[in-house]
C-alpha atoms as a PDB file:
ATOM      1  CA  UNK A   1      92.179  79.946  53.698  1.00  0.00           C
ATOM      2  CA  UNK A   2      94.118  81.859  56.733  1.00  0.00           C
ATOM      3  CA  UNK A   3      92.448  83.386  59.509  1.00  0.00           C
ATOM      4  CA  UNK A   4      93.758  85.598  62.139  1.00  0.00           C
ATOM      5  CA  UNK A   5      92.688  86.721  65.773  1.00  0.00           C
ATOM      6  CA  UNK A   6      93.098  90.514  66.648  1.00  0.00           C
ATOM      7  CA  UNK A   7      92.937  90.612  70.250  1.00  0.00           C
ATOM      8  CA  UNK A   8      92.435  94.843  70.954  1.00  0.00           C
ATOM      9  CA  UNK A   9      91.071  96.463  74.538  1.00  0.00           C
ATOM     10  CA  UNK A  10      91.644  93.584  76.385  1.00  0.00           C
ATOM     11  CA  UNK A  11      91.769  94.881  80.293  1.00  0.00           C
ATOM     12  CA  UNK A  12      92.043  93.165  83.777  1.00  0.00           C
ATOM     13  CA  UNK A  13      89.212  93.632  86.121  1.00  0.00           C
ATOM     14  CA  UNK A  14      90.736  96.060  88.242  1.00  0.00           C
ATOM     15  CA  UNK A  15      92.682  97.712  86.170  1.00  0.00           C
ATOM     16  CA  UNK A  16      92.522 100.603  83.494  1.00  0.00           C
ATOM     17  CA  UNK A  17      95.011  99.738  80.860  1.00  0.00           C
ATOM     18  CA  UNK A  18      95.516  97.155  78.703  1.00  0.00           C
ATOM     19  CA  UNK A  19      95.996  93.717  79.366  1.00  0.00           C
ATOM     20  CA  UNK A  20      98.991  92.006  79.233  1.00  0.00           C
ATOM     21  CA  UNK A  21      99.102  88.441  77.681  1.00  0.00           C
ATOM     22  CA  UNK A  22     101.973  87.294  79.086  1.00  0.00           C
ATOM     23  CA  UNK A  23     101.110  88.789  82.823  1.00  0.00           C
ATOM     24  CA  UNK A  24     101.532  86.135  85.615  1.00  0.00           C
ATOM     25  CA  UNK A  25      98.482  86.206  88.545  1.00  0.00           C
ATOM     26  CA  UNK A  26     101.896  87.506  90.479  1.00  0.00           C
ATOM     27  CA  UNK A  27     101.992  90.347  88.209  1.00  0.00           C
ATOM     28  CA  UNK A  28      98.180  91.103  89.101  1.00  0.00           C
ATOM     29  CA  UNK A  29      98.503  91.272  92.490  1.00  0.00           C
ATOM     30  CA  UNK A  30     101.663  93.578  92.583  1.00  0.00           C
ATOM     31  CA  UNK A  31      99.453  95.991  90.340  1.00  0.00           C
ATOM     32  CA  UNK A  32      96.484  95.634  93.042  1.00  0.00           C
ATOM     33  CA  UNK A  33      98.964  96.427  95.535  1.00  0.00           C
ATOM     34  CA  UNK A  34     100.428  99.262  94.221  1.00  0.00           C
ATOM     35  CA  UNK A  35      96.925 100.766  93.106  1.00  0.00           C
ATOM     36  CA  UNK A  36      96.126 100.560  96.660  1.00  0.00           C
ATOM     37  CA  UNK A  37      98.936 102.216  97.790  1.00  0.00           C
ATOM     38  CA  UNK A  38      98.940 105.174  95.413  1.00  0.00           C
ATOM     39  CA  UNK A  39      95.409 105.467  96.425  1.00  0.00           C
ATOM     40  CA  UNK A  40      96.570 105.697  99.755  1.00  0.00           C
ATOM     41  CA  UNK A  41      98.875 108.277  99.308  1.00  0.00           C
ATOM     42  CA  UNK A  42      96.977 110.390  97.209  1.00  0.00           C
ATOM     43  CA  UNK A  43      94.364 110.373 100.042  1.00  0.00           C
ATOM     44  CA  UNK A  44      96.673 111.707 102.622  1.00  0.00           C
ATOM     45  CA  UNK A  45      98.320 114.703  99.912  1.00  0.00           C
ATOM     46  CA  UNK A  46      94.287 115.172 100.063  1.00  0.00           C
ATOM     47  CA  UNK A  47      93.670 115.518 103.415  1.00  0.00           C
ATOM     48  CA  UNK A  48      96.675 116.771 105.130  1.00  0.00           C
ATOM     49  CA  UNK A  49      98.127 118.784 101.838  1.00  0.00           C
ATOM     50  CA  UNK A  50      99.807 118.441  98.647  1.00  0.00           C
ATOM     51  CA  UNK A  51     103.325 116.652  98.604  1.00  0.00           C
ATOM     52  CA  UNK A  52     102.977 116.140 102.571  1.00  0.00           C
ATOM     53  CA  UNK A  53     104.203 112.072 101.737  1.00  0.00           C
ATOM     54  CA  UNK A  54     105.839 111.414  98.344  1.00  0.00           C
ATOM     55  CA  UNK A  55     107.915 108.902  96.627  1.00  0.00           C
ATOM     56  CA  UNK A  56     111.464 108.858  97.832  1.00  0.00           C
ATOM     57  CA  UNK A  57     113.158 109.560  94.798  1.00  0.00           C
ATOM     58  CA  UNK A  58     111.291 112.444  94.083  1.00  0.00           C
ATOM     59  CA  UNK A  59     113.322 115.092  95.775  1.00  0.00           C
ATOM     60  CA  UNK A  60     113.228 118.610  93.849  1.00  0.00           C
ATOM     61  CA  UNK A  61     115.819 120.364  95.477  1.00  0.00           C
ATOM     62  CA  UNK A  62     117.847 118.744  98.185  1.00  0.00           C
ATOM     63  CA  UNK A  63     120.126 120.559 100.953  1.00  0.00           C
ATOM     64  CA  UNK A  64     123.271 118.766 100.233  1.00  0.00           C
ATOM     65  CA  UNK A  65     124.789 118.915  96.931  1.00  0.00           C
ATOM     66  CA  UNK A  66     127.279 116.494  95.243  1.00  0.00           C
ATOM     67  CA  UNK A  67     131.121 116.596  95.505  1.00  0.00           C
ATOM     68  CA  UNK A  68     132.125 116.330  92.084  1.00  0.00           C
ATOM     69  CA  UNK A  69     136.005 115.776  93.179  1.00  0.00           C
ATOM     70  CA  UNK A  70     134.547 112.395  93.912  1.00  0.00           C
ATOM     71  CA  UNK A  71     132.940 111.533  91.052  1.00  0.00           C
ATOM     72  CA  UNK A  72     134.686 108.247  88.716  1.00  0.00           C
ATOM     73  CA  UNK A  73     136.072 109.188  85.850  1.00  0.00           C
ATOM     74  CA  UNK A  74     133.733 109.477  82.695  1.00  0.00           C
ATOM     75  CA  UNK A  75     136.303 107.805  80.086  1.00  0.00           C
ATOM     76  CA  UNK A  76     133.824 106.181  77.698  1.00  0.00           C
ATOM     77  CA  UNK A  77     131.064 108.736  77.654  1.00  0.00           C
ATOM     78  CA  UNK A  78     133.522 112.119  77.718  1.00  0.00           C
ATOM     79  CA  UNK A  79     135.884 112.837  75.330  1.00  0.00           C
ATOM     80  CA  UNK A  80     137.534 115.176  77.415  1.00  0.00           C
ATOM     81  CA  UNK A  81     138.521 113.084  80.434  1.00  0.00           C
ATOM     82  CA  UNK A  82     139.735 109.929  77.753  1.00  0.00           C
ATOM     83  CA  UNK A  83     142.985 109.213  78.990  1.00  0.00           C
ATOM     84  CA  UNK A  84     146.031 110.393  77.383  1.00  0.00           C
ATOM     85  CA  UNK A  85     149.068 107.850  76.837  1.00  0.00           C
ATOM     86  CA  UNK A  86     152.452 109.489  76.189  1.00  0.00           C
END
């Protein structure tokens, strides 16, 4: 006869989601970490107003705007800039 093990809702102590198997202790402590920090963050949008500190890449709409002349050239994603050999 064959038996199998279902392993479902497994969760860490201080976290909310599911556990990870192959997590290292490492793993754990960056999640603690960041927790706290979001937590953090969340309570100073709280007290001193929404979006007052935010992630850095999360800028919406920025004062400076790209210079597409100095963008490389798109040749394997664009069919219109593939270069032409003659």
């Amino acid at each position: 006869m064959k038996a199998g093990v279902m392993l479902l809702d497994l969760r860490t102590k201080y976290m909310d989601s599911q556990f990870d198997l192959f997590e290292t202790s490492h793993n754990v402590v960056q999640k603690q970490k960041s927790d706290r920090l979001m937590q953090t963050l969340d309570a100073i949008n709280q007290k001193m107003g929404k979006h007052t500190v935010q992630l850095g890449g999360i800028r919406k709409q920025a004062p400076w705007q790209i210079k597409h002349e100095l963008l490389s050239p798109r040749y394997t994603t664009r069919w219109d800039e593939l270069l032409v050999v003659k």
